[in-house]
PDB file of N, CA and C in Angstrom:
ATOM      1  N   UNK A   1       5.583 -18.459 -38.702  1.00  0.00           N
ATOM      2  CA  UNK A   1       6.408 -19.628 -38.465  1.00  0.00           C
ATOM      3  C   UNK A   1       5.556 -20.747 -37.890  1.00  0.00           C
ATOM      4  N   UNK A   2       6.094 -21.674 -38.476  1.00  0.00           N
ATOM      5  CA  UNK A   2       5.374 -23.052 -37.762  1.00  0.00           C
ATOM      6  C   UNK A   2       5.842 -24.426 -37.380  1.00  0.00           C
ATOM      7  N   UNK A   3       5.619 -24.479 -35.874  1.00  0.00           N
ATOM      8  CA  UNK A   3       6.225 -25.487 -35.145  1.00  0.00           C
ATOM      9  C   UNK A   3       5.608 -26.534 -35.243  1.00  0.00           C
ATOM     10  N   UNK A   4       6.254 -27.914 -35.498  1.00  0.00           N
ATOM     11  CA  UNK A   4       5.609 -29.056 -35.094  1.00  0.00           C
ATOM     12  C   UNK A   4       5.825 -30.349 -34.070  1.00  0.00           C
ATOM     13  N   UNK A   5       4.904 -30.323 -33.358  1.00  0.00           N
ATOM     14  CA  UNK A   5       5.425 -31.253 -32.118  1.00  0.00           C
ATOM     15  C   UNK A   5       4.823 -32.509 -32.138  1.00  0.00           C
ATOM     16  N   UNK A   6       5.767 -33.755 -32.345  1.00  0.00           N
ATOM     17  CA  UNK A   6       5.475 -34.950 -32.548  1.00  0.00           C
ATOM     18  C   UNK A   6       5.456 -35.450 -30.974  1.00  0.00           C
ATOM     19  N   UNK A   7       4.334 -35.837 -30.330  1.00  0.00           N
ATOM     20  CA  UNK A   7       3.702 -36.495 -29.428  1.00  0.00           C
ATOM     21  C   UNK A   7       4.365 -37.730 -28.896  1.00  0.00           C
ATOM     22  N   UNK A   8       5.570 -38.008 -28.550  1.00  0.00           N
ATOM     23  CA  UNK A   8       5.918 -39.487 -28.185  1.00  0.00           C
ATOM     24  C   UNK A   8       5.429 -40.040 -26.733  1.00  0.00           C
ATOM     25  N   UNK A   9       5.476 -41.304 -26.823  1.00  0.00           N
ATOM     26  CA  UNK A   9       4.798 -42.253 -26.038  1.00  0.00           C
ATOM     27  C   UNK A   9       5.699 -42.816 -25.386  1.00  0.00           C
ATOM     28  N   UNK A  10       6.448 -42.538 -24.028  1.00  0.00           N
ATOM     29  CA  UNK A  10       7.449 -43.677 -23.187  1.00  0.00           C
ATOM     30  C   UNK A  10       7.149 -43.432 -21.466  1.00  0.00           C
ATOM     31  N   UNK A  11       6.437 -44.333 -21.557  1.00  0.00           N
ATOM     32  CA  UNK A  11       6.169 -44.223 -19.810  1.00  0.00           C
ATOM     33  C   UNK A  11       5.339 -42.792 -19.630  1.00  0.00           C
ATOM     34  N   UNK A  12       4.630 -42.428 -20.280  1.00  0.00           N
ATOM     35  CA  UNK A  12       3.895 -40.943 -20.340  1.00  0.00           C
ATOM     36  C   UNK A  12       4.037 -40.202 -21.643  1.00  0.00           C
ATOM     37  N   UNK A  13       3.893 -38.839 -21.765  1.00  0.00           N
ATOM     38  CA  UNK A  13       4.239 -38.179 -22.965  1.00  0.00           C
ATOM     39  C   UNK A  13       4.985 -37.005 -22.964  1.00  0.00           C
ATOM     40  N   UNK A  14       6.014 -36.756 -24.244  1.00  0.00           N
ATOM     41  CA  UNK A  14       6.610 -35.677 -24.513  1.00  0.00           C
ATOM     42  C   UNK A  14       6.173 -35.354 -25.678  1.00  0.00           C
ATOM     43  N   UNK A  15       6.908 -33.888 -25.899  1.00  0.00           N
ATOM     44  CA  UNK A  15       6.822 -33.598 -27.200  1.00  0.00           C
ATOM     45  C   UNK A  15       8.102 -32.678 -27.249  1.00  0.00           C
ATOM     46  N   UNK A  16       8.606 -33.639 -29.146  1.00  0.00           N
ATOM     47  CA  UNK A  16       9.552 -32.834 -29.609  1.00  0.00           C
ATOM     48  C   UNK A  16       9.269 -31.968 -30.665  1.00  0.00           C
ATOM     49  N   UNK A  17      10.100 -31.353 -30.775  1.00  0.00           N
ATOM     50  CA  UNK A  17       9.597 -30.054 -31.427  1.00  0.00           C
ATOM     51  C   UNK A  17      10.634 -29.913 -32.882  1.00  0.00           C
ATOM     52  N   UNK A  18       9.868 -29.309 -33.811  1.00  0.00           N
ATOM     53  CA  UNK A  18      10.512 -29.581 -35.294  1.00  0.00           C
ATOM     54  C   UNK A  18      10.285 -28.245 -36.115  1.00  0.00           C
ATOM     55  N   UNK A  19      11.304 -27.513 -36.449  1.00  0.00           N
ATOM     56  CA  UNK A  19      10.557 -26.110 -37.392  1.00  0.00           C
ATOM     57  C   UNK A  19      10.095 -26.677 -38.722  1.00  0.00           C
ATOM     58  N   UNK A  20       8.979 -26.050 -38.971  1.00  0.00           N
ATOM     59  CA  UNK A  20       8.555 -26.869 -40.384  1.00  0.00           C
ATOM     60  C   UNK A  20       8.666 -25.578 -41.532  1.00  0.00           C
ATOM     61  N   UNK A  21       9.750 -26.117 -42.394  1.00  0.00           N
ATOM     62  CA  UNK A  21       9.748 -24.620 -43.763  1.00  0.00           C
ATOM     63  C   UNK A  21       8.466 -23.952 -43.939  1.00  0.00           C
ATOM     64  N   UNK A  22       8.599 -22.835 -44.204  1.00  0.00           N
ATOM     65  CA  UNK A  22       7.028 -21.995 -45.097  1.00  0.00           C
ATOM     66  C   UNK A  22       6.484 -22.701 -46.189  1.00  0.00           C
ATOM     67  N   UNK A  23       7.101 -23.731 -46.862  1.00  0.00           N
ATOM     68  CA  UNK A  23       7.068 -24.269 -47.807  1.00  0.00           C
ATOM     69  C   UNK A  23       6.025 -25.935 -48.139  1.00  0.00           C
ATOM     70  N   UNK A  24       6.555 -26.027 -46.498  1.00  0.00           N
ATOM     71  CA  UNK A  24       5.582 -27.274 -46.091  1.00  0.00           C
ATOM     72  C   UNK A  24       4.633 -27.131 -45.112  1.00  0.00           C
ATOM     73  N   UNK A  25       4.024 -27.858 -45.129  1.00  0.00           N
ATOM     74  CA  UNK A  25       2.838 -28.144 -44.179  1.00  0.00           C
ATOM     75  C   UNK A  25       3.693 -28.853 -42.927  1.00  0.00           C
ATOM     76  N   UNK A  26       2.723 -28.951 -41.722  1.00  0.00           N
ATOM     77  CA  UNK A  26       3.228 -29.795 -40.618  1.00  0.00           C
ATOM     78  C   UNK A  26       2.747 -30.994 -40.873  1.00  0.00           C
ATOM     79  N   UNK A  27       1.855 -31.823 -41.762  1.00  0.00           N
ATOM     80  CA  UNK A  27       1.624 -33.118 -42.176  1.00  0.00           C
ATOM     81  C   UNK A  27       2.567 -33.436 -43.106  1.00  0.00           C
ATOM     82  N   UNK A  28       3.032 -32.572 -43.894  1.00  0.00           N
ATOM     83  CA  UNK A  28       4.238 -33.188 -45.107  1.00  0.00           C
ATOM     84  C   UNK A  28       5.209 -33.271 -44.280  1.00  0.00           C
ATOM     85  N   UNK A  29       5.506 -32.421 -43.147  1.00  0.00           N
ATOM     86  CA  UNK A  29       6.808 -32.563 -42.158  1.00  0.00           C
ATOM     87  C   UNK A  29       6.676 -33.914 -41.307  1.00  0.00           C
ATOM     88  N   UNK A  30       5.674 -33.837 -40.722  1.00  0.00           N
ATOM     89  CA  UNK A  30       5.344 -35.605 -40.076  1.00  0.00           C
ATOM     90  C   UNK A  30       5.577 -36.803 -40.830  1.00  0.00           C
ATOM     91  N   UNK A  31       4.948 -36.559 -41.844  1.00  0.00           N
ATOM     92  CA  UNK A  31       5.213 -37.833 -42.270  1.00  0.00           C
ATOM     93  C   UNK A  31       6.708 -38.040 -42.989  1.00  0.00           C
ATOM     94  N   UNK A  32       7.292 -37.002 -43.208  1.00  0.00           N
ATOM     95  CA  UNK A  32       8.424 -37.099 -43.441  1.00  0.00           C
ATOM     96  C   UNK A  32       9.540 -37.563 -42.332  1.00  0.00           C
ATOM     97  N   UNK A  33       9.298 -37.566 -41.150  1.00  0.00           N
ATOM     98  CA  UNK A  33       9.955 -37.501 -39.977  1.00  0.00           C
ATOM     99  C   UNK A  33       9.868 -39.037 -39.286  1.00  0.00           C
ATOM    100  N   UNK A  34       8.196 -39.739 -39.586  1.00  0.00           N
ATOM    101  CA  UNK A  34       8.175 -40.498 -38.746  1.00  0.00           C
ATOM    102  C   UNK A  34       7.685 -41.869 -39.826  1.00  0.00           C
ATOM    103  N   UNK A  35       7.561 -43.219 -39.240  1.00  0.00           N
ATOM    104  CA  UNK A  35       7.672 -43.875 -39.933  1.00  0.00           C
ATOM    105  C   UNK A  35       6.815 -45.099 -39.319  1.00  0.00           C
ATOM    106  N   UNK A  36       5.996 -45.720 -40.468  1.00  0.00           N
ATOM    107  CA  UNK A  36       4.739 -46.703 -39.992  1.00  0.00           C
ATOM    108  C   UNK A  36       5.570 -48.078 -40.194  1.00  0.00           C
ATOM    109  N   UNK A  37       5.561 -48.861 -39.298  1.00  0.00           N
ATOM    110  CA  UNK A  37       6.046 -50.146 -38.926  1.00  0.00           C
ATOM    111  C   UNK A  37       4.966 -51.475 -38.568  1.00  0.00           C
ATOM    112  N   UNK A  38       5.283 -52.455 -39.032  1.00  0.00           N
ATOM    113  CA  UNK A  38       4.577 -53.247 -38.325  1.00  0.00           C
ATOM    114  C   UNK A  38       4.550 -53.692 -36.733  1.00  0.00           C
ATOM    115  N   UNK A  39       3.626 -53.776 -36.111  1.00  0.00           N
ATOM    116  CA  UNK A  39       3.686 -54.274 -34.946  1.00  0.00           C
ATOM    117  C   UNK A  39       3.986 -55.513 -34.188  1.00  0.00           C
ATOM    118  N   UNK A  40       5.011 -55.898 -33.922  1.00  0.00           N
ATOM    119  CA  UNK A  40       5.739 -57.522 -33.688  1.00  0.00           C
ATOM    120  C   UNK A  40       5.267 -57.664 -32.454  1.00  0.00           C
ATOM    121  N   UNK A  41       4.222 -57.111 -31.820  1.00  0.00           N
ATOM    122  CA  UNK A  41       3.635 -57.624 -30.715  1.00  0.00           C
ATOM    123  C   UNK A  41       1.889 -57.970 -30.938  1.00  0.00           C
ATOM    124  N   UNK A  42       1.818 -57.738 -32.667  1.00  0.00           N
ATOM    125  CA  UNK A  42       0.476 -58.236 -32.971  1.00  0.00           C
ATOM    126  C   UNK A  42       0.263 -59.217 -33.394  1.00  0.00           C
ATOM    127  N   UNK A  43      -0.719 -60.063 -32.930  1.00  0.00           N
ATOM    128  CA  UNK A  43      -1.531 -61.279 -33.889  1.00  0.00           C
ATOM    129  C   UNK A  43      -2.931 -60.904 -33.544  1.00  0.00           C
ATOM    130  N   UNK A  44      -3.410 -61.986 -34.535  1.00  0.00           N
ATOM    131  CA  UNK A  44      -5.464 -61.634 -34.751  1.00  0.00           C
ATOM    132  C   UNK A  44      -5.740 -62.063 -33.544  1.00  0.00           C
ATOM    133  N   UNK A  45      -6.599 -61.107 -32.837  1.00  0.00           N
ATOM    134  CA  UNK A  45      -7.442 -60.859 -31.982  1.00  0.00           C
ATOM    135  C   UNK A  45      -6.926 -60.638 -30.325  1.00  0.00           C
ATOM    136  N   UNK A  46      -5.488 -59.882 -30.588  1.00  0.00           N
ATOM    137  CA  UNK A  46      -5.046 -59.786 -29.021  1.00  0.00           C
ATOM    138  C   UNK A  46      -4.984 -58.318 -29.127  1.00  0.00           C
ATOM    139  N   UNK A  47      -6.177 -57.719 -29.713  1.00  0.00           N
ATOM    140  CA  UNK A  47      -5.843 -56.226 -29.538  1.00  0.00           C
ATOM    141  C   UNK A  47      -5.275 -54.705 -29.689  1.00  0.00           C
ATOM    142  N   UNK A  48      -4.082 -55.372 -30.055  1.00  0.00           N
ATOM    143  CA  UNK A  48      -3.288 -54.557 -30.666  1.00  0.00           C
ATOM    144  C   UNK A  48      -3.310 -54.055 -31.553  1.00  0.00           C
ATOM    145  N   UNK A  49      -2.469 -52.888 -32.048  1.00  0.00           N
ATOM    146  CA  UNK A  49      -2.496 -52.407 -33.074  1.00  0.00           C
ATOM    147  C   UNK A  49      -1.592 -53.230 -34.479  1.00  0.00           C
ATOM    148  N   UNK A  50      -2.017 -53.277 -35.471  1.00  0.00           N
ATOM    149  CA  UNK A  50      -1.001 -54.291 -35.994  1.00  0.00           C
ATOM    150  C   UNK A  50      -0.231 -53.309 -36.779  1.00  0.00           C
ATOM    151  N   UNK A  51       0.075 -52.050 -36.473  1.00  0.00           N
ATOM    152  CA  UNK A  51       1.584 -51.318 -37.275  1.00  0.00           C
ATOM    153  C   UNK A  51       1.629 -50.051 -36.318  1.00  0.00           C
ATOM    154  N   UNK A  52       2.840 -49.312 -35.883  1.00  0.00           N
ATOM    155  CA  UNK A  52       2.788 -48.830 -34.677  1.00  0.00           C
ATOM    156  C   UNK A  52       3.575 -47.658 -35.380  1.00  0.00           C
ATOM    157  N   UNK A  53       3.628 -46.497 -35.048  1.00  0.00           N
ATOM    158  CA  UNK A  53       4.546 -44.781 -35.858  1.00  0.00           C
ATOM    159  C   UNK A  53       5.689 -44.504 -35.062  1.00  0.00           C
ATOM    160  N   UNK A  54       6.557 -44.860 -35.714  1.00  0.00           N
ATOM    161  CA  UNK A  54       8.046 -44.534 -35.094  1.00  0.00           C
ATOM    162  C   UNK A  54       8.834 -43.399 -35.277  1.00  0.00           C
ATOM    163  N   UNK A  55       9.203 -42.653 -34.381  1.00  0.00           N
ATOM    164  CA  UNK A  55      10.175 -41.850 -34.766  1.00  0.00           C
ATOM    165  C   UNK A  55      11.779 -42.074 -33.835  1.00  0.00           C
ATOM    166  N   UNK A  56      12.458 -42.161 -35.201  1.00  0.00           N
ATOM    167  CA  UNK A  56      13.716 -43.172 -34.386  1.00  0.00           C
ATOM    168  C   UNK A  56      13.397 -44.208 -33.982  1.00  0.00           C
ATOM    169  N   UNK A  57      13.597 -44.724 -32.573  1.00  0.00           N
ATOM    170  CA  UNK A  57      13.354 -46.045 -32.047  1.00  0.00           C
ATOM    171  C   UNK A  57      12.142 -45.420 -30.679  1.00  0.00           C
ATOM    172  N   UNK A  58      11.623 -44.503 -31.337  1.00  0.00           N
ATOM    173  CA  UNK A  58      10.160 -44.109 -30.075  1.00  0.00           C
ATOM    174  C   UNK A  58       9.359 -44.406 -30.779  1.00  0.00           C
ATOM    175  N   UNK A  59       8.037 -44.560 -29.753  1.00  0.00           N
ATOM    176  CA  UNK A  59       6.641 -44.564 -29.875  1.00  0.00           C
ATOM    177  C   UNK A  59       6.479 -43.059 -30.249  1.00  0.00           C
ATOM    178  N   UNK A  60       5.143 -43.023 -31.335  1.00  0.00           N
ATOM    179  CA  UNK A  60       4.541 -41.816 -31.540  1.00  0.00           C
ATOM    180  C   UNK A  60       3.396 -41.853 -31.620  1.00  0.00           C
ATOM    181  N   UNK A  61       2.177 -41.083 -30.816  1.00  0.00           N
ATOM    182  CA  UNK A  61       0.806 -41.032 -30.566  1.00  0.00           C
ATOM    183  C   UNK A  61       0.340 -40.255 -31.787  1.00  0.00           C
ATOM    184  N   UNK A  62       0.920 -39.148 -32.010  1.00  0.00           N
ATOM    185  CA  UNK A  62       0.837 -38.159 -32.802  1.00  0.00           C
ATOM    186  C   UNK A  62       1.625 -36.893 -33.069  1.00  0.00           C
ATOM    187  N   UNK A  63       0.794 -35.800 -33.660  1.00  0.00           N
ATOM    188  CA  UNK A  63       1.536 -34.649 -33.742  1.00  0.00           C
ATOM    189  C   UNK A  63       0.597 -33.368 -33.603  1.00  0.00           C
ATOM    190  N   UNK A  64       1.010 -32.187 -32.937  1.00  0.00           N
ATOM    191  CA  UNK A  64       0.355 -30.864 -32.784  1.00  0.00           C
ATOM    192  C   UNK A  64       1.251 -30.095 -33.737  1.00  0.00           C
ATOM    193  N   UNK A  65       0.459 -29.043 -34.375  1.00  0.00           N
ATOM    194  CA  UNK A  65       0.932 -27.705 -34.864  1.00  0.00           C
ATOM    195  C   UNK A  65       0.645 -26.772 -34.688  1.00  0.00           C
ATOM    196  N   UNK A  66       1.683 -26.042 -34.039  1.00  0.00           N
ATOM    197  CA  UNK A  66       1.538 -24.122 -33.687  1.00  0.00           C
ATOM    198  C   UNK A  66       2.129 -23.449 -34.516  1.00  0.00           C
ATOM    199  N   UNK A  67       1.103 -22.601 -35.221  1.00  0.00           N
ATOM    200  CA  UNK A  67       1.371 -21.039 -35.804  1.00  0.00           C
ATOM    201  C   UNK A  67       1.397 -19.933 -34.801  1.00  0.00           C
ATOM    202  N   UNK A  68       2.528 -19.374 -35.033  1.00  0.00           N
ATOM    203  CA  UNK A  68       2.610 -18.359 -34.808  1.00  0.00           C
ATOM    204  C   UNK A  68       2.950 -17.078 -35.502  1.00  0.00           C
TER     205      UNK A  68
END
């Protein structure tokens, strides 16, 4: 079985947790789950990232996967 935990970003970090079928990978499950946006707090040269990974209305850093 294999778990996947998407990494969110709010004032620190959590992680939620997602069973991913035998069928898929935990990258076909991520990207199925989460979603690339532009960043409305970017313009050229202040740093930012200019498209940010949402899941729902969170920040997402990333994702871990455990087999077990």
């Amino acid at each position: 079985m294999k778990l996947l935990m998407i990494v969110i970003v709010s004032g620190g970090y959590m992680l939620e947790s997602i069973d991913v079928p035998d069928n898929k990978s935990c990258e076909q499950v991520y990207n199925e789950q989460v979603e690339i946006v532009p960043n409305p707090k970017y313009t050229v040269g202040n740093g930012e990232n200019w498209v940010v990974i949402k899941w729902g209305d969170k920040n997402v850093m990333g994702y871990i996967c455990h087999e077990s």
